[in-house]
Protein backbone atom coordinates (compact mmCIF):
# COMPACT_ATOMS: atom_id res chain seq x y z
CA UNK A 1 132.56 123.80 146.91
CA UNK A 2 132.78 120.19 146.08
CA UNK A 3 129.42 119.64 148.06
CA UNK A 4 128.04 122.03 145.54
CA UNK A 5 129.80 120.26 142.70
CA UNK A 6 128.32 116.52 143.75
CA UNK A 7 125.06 118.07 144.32
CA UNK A 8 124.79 119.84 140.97
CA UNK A 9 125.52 115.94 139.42
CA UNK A 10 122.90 114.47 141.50
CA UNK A 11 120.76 116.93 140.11
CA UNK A 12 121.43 116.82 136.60
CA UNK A 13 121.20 112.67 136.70
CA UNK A 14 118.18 112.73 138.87
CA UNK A 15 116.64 115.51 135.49
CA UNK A 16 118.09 113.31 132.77
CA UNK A 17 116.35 110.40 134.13
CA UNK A 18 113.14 112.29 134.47
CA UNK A 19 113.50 113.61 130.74
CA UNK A 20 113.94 109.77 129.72
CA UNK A 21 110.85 108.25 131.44
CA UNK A 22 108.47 111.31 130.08
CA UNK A 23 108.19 109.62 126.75
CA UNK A 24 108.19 106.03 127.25
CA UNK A 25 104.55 104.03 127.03
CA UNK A 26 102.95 101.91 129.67
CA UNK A 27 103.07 98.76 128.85
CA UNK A 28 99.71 96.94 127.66
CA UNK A 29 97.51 96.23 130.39
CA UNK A 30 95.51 93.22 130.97
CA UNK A 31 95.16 93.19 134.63
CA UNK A 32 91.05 93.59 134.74
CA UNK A 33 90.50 92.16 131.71
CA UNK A 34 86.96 89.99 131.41
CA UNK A 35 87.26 86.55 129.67
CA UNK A 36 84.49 85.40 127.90
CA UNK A 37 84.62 81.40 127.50
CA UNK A 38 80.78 80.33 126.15
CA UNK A 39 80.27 76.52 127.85
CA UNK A 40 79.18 75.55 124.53
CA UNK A 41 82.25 76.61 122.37
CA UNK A 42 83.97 74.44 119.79
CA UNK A 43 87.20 74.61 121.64
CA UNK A 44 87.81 73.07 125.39
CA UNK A 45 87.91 75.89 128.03
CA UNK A 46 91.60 75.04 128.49
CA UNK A 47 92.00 75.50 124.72
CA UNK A 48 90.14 78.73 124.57
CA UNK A 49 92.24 79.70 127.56
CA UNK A 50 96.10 79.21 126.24
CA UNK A 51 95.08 80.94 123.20
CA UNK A 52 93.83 84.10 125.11
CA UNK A 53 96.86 83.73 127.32
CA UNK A 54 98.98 84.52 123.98
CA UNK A 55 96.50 87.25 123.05
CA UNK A 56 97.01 88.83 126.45
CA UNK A 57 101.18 88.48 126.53
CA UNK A 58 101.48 89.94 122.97
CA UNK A 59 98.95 92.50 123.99
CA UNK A 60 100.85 93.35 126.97
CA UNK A 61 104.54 93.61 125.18
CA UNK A 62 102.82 95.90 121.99
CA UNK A 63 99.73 97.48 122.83
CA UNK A 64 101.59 100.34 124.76
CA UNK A 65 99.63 102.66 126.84
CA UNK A 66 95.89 100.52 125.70
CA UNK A 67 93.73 98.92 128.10
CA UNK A 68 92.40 95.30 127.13
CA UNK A 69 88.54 95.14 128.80
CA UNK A 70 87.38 92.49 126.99
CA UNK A 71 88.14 89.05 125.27
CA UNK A 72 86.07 86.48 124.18
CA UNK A 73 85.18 83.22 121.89
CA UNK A 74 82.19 83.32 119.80
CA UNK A 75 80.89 80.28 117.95
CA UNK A 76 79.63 82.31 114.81
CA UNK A 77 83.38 82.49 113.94
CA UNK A 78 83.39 78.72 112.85
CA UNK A 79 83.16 79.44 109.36
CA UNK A 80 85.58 82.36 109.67
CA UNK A 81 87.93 79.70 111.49
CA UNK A 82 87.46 77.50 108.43
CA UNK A 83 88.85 80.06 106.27
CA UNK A 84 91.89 80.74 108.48
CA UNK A 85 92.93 77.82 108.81
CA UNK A 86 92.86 77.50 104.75
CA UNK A 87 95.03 80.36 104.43
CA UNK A 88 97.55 79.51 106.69
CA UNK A 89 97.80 75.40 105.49
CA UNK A 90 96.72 74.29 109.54
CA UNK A 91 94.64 72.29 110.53
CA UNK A 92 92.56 74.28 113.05
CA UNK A 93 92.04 78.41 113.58
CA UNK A 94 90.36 80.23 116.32
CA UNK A 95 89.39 83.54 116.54
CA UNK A 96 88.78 85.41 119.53
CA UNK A 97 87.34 89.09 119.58
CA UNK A 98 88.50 92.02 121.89
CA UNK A 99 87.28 95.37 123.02
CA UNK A 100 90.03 97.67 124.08
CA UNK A 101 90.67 101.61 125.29
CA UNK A 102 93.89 103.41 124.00
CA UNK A 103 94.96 106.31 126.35
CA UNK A 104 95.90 109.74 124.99
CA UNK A 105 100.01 108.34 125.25
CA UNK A 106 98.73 105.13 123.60
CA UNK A 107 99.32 103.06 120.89
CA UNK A 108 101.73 103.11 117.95
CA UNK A 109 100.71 105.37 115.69
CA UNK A 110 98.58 102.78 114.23
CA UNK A 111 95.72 103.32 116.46
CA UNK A 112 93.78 106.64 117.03
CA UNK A 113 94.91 107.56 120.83
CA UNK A 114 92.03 108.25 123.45
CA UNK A 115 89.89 106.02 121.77
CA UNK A 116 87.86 102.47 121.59
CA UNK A 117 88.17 99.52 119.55
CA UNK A 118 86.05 96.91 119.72
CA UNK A 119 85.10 93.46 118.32
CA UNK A 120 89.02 93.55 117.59
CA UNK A 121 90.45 90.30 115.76
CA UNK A 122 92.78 87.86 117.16
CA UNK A 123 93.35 85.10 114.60
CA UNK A 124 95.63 81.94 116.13
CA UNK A 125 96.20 78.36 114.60
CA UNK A 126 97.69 75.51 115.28
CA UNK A 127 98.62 71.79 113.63
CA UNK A 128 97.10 68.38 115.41
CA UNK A 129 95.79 69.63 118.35
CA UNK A 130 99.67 71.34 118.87
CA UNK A 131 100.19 74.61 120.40
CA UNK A 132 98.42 77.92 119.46
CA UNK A 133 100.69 80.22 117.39
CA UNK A 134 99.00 83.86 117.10
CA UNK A 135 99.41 84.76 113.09
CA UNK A 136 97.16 88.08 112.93
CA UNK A 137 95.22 90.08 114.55
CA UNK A 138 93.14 93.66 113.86
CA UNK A 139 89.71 94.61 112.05
């Protein structure tokens, strides 16, 4: 009787843990994603690199159940940069540009699941050459 009775517990922890993990989201994932780093870009490749490093972390932590394929610098975002900057009172901007998948479980409710987005926004800036601080990102 009381093997019964321990065995019906295990059971019903062993379900409510199963019942728990069916709705959570995969985190982001950046494991194959391709960086794009022109040699002629405005920015230093280690520049350029430390700002897609904070792309890829906040991607990872919010982007739940999405796929990041693709980021990349561009050099016709100079003037776009420009205007950042402006906006946010820094001295410099970058913006980097994404491509991403979000799985039928994905997103937030903000993006449409089973679906692509691409040329996606990442807007960071900084003061003095100082460490990138990522301010916006999106379409």
């Amino acid at each position: 009787m009381k093997t019964k009775r321990v065995l019906a517990a295990v059971l019903l922890c062993l379900i409510a843990v199963l019942l728990c993990a069916c709705g959570k989201a995969q985190p982001g994932n950046t494991d194959t994603v391709e960086r794009i780093i022109p040699q002629d870009a405005k920015f230093s490749a280690e520049e350029i690199g430390a700002a897609m490093d904070l792309v890829e972390r906040k991607f990872t932590r919010d982007f739940q159940g999405c796929t990041l394929q693709k980021l990349w610098y561009d050099n016709a975002q100079a003037k776009a940069e420009a205007e950042w900057a402006q906006d946010y009172h820094t001295d410099e901007a970058i913006v980097l540009l994404s491509n991403f998948h979000v799985s039928e479980n994905g997103g937030d409710g903000s993006l449409n699941q089973n679906s692509d987005y691409t040329n996606w926004n990442w807007v960071l800036v900084r003061n003095s050459g100082g460490n990138w601080v990522l301010q916006t990102w999106g379409y």
